[in-house]
Protein backbone atom coordinates (compact mmCIF):
# COMPACT_ATOMS: atom_id res chain seq x y z
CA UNK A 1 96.75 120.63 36.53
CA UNK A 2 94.74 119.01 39.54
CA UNK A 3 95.11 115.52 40.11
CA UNK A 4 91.33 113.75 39.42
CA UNK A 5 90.17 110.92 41.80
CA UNK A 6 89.08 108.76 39.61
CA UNK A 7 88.31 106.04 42.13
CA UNK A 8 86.82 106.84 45.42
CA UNK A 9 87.21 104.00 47.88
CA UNK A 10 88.62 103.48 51.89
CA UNK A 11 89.62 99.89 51.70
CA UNK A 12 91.65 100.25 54.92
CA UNK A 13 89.36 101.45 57.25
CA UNK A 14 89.82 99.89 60.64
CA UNK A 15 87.15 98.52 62.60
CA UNK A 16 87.83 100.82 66.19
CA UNK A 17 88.09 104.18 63.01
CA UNK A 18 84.80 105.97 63.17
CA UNK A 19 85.61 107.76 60.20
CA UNK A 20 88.05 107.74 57.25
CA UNK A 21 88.68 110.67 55.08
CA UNK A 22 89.44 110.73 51.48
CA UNK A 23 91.90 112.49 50.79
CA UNK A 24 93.70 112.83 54.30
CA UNK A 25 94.40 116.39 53.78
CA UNK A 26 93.11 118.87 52.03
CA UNK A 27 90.31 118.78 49.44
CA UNK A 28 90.23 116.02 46.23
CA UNK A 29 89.30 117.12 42.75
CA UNK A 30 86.26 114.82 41.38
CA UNK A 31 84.36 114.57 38.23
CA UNK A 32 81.24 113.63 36.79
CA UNK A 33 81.97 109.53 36.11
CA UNK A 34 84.30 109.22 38.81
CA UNK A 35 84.04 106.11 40.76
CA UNK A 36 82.66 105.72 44.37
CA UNK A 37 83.35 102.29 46.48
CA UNK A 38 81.09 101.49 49.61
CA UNK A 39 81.33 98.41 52.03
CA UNK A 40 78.77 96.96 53.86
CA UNK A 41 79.81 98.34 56.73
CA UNK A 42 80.24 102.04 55.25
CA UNK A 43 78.43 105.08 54.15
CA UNK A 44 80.01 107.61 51.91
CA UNK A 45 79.56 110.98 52.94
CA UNK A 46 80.66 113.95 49.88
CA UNK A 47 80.96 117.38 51.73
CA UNK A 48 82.17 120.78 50.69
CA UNK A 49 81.95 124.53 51.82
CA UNK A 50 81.00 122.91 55.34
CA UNK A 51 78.02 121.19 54.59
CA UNK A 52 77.25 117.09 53.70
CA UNK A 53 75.90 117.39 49.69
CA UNK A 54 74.82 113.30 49.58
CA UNK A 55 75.25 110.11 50.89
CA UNK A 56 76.29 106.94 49.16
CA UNK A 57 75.54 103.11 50.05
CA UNK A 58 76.93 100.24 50.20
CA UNK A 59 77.69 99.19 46.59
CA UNK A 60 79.55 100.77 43.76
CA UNK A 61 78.53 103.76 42.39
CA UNK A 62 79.39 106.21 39.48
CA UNK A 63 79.33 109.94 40.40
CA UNK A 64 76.26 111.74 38.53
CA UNK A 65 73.83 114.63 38.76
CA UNK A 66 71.49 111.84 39.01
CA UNK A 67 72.61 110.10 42.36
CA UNK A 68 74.92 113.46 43.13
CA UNK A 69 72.45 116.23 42.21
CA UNK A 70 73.26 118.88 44.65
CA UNK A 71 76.06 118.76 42.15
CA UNK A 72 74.06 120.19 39.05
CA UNK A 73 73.98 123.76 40.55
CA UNK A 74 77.21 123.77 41.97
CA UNK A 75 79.00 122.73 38.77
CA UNK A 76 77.48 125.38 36.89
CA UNK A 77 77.94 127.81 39.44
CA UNK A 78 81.78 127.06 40.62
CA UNK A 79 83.33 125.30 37.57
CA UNK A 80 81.32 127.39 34.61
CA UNK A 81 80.11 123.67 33.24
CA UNK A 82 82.91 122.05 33.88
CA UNK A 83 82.49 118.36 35.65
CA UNK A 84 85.16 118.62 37.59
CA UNK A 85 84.20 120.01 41.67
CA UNK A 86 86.21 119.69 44.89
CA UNK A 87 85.19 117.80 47.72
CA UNK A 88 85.83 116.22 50.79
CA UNK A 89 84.61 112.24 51.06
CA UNK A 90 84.23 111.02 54.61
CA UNK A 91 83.24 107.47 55.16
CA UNK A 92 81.48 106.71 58.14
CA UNK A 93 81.53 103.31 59.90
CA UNK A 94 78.42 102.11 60.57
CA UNK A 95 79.66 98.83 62.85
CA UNK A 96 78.20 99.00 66.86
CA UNK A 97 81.21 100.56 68.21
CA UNK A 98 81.40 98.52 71.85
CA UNK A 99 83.16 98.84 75.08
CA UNK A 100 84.07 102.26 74.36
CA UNK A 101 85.38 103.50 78.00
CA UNK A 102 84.45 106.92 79.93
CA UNK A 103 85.49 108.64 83.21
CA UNK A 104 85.66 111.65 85.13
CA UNK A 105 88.85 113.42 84.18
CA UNK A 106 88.57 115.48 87.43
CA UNK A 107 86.74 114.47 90.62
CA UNK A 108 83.49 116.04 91.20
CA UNK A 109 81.78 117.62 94.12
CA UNK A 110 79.13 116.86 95.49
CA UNK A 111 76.81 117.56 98.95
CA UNK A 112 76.76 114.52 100.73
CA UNK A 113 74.03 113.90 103.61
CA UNK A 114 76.63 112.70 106.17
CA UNK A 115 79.65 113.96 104.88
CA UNK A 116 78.94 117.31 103.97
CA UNK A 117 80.90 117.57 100.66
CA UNK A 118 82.70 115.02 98.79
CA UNK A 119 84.64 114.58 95.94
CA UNK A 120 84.03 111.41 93.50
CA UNK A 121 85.51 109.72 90.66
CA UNK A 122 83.61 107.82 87.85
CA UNK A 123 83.98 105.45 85.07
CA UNK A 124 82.27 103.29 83.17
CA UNK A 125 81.85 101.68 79.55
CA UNK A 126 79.32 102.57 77.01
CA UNK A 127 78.00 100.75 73.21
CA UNK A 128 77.04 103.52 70.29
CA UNK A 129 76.28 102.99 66.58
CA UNK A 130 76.51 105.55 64.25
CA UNK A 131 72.44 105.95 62.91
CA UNK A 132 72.42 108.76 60.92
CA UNK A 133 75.73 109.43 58.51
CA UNK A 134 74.54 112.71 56.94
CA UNK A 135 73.51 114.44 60.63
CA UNK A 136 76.79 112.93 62.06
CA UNK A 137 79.16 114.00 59.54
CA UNK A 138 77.54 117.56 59.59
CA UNK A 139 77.56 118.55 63.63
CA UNK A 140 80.33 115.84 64.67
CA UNK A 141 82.63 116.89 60.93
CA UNK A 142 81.24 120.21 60.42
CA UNK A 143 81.04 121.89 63.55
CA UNK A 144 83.66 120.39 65.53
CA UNK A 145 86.27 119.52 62.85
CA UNK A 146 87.06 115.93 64.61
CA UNK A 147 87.06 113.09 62.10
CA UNK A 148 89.60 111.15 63.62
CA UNK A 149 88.22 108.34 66.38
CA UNK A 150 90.47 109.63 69.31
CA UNK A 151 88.87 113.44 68.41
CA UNK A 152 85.20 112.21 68.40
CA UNK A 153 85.60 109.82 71.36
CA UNK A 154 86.51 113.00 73.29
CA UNK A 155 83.85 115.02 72.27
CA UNK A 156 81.56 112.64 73.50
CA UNK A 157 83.07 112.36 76.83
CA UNK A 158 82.23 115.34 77.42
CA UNK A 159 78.71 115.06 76.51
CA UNK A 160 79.12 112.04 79.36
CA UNK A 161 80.79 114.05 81.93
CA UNK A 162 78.26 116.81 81.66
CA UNK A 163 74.85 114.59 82.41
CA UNK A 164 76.80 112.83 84.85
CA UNK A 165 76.77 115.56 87.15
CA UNK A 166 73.16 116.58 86.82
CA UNK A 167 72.47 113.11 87.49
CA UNK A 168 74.25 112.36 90.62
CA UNK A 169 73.13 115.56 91.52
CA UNK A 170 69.40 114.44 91.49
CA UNK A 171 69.54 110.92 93.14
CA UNK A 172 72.47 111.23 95.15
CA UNK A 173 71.99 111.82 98.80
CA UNK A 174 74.70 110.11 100.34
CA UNK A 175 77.82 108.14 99.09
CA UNK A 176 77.42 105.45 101.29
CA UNK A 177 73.85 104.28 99.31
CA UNK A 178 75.52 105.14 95.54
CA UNK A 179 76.79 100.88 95.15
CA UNK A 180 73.00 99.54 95.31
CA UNK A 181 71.89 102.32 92.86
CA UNK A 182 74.41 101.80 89.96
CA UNK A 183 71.68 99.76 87.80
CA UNK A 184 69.06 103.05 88.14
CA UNK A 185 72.15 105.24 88.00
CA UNK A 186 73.02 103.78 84.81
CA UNK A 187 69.30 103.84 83.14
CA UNK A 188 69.13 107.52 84.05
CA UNK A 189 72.19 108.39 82.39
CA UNK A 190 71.42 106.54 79.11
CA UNK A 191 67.84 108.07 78.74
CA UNK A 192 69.77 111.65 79.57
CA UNK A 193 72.51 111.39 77.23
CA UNK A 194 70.62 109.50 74.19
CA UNK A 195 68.95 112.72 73.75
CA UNK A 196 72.48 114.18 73.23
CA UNK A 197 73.62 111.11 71.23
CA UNK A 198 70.49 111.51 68.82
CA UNK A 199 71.27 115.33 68.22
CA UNK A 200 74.53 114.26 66.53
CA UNK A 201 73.46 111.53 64.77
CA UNK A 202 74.54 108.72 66.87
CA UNK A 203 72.07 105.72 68.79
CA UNK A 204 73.68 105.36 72.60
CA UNK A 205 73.16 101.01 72.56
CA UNK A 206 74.19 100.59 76.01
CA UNK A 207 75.62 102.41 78.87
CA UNK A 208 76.72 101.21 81.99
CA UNK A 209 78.57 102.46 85.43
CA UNK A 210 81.58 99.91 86.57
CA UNK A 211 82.57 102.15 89.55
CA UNK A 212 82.35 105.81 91.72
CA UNK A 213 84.88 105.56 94.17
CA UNK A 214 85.93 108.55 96.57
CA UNK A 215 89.13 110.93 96.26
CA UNK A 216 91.86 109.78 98.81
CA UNK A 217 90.53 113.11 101.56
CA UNK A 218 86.69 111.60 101.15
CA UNK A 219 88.01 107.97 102.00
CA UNK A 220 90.18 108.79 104.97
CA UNK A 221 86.68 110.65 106.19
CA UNK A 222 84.67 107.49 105.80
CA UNK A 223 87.30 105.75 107.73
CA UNK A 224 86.75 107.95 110.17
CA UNK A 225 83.49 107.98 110.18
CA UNK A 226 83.33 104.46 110.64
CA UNK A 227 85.87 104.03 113.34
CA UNK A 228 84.05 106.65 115.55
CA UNK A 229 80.74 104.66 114.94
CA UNK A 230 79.02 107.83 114.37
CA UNK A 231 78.19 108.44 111.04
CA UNK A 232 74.99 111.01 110.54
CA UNK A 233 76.13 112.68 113.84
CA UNK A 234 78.49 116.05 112.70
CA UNK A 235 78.36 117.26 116.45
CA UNK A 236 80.10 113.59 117.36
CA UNK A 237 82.15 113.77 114.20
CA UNK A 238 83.58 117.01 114.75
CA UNK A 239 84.61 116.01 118.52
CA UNK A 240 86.16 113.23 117.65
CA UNK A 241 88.53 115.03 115.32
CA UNK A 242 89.23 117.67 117.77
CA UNK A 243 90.34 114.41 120.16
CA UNK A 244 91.87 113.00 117.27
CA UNK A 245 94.24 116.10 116.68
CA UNK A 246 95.35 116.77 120.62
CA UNK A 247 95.97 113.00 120.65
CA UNK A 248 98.23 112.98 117.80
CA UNK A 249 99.79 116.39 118.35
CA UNK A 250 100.63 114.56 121.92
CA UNK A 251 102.60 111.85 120.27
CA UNK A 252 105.06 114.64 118.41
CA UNK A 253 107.93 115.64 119.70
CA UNK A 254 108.22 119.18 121.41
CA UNK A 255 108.08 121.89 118.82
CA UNK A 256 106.28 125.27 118.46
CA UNK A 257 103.17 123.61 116.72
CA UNK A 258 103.14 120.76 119.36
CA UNK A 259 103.23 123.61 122.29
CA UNK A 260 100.99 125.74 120.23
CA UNK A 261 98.35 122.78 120.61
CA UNK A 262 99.81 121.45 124.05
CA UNK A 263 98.99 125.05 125.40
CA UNK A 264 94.97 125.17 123.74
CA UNK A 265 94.45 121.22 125.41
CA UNK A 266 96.04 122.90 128.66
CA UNK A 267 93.58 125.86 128.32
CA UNK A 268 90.63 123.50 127.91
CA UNK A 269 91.39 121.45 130.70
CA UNK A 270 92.08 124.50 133.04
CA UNK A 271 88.29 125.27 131.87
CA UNK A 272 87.43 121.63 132.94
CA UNK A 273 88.36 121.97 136.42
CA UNK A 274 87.09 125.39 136.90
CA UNK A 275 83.52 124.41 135.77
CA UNK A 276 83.88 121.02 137.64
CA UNK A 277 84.81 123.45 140.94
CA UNK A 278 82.29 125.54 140.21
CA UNK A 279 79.63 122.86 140.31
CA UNK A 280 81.04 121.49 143.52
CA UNK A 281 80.72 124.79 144.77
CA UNK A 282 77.31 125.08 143.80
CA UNK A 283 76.11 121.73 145.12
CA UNK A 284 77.44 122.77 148.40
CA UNK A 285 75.96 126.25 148.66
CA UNK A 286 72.50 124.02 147.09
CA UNK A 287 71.85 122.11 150.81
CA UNK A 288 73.62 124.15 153.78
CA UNK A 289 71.27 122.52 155.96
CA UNK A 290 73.00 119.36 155.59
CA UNK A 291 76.07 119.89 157.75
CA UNK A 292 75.21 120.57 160.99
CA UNK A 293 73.06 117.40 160.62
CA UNK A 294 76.34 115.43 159.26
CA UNK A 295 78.47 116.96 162.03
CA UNK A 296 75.96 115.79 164.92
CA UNK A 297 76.21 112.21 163.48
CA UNK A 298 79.68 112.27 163.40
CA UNK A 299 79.95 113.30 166.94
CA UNK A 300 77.75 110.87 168.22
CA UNK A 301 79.55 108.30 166.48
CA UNK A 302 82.33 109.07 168.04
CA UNK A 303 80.87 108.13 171.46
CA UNK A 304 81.51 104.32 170.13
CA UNK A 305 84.13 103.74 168.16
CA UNK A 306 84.99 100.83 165.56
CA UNK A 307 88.90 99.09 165.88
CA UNK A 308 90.29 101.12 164.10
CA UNK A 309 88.77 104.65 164.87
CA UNK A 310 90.11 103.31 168.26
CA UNK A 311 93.57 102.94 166.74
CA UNK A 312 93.34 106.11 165.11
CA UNK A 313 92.03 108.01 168.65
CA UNK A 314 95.09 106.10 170.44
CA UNK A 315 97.54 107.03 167.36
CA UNK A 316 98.50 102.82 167.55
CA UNK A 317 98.20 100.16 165.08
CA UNK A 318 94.39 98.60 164.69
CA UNK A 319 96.66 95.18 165.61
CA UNK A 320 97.73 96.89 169.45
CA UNK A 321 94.00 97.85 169.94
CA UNK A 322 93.55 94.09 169.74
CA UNK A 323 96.24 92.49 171.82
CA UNK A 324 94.85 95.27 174.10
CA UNK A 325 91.12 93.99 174.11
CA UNK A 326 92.79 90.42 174.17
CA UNK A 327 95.10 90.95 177.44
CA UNK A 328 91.77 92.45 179.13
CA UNK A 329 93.71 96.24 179.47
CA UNK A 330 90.65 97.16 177.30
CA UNK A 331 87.14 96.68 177.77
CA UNK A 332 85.58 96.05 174.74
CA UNK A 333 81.87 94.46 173.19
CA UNK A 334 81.60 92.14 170.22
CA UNK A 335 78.59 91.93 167.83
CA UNK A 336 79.03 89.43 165.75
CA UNK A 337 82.25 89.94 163.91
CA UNK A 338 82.21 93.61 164.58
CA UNK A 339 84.29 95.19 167.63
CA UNK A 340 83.18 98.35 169.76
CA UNK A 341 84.70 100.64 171.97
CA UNK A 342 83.46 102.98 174.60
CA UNK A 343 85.17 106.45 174.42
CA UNK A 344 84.78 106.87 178.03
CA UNK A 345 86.96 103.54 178.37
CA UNK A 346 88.93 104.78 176.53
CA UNK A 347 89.50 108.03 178.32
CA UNK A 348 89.87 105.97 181.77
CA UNK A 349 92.51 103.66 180.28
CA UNK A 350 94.40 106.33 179.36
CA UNK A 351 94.31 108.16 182.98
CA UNK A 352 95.18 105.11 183.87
């Protein structure tokens, strides 16, 4: 013979437990007198073949058709009369449930305005209350089959994780201006997922966004960024990697990477000089008209030469040309501090 509940009550139900089942496991066996216990902070829930029948307040209550009478039916139906029925009881706390805690399980991706694509990490704190017992114990209970707290705070999570996305999506355009938008950030995401909240029977009190911080890879390419002092320029950005990699492949020791890489600088370089040759070539070819000017010039300078173009004619020291001038061997005019030399005297000191 079934074991009747004769008293209904969940005098141990913590604080942090959303909801407490009676009986743990498995269904209880009721009956028309039995009675039903309810704290302030509780609501009584009866449920059976997957739907809530009634809910009980706070008080003390004896089971009837009257405040029970879903039950009328379904005892005449099920038990043939009889007042015994089975049941489930779940009582729901109805305390504000506060600094329940959310993240991001997995980064997610995102386009980024200066970085192209970057991966982000969230988390954040949130306040909920429990508004409507019935609806909650039906879609949260019913359809999911989570009663305990650890069960429930998961499902909501994901609620969380899955308007977080859209809403970065919408107002993000670059992580570097995400820190001064936290407080709108926040707003957005508590109008988006009270919606979801309310559809489950639940009042979102508060949410709020401590932190979105980059993976490790999007970090090290703000570092960059921000060494290179280029940030918003990808043509910059992606040369100073390229630099980046040839200088650190130099600083390895030899290897067949380090040659691969050795041999692609060597290849750009060789390309370097050719085009720098090439222009030099072209400037030249640009203004042929130039050189015989430059060589007439040149070979009237040479008429009068300087101290050491003298040297250089004679194949001696600038310092002989000197004690030559000095000793009077070698005619020579001064202008200021500036010596010159006739070739011609040249040419007749020499034939002596």
């Amino acid at each position: 013979m079934p074991r009747i509940i004769d008293v209904v009550d969940a005098p141990d139900q913590r604080a942090d437990e959303l909801v407490a089942r009676v009986p743990e496991v498995g269904s209880g066996d009721f009956r028309l007198g039995s009675q039903v216990i309810v704290r302030e902070s509780q609501r009584a829930v009866f449920y059976r073949d997957g739907k809530s029948l009634d809910v009980f307040e706070p008080g003390r209550h004896t089971i009837s058709t009257m405040n029970l009478p879903i039950l009328a039916s379904l005892l005449r139906l099920v038990t043939g009369g009889n007042n015994v029925f089975t049941a489930e009881v779940y009582y729901v706390n109805m305390r504000e449930f506060t600094d329940l805690k959310w993240g991001t399980p997995q980064p997610i991706s995102l386009r980024d305005s200066d970085l192209g694509l970057v991966r982000l990490r969230a988390f954040g704190q949130y306040t909920m209350q429990v508004a409507d017992p019935k609806l909650f114990v039906d879609k949260i209970v019913g359809t999911q089959g989570a009663y305990s707290t650890s069960q429930i705070e998961d499902y909501l999570r994901g609620m969380i994780m899955g308007r977080l996305t859209d809403v970065l999506g919408e107002n993000m355009t670059s992580i570097l201006d995400l820190p001064k938008l936290f407080d709108e950030l926040s707003a957005g995401m508590k109008a988006k997922v009270q919606d979801d909240f309310n559809a489950v029977g639940l009042n979102l009190r508060q949410f709020v966004i401590v932190s979105i911080s980059p993976t490790d890879e999007t970090a090290k390419a703000i570092d960059e960024r921000a060494s290179m002092g280029a940030i918003g320029n990808m043509d910059a950005y992606m040369k100073y990697k390229a630099a980046r990699a040839m200088g650190d492949a130099a600083q390895q020791p030899g290897g067949g990477a380090g040659a691969g890489v050795g041999l692609g600088a060597g290849v750009g370089m060789g390309a370097a000089i050719a085009g720098a040759i090439t222009q030099a070539m072209s400037s030249s070819q640009q203004a042929p008209a130039a050189t015989p000017q430059s060589s007439t010039a040149n070979a009237s300078a040479a008429a009068v030469m300087t101290l050491e173009e003298a040297a250089a004619y004679l194949r001696v020291t600038p310092a002989d040309v000197q004690a030559m001038i000095d000793s009077g061997d070698l005619k020579a005019r001064k202008f200021g501090s500036q010596v010159r030399i006739s070739k011609e005297v040249i040419d007749a000191f020499l034939k002596g």
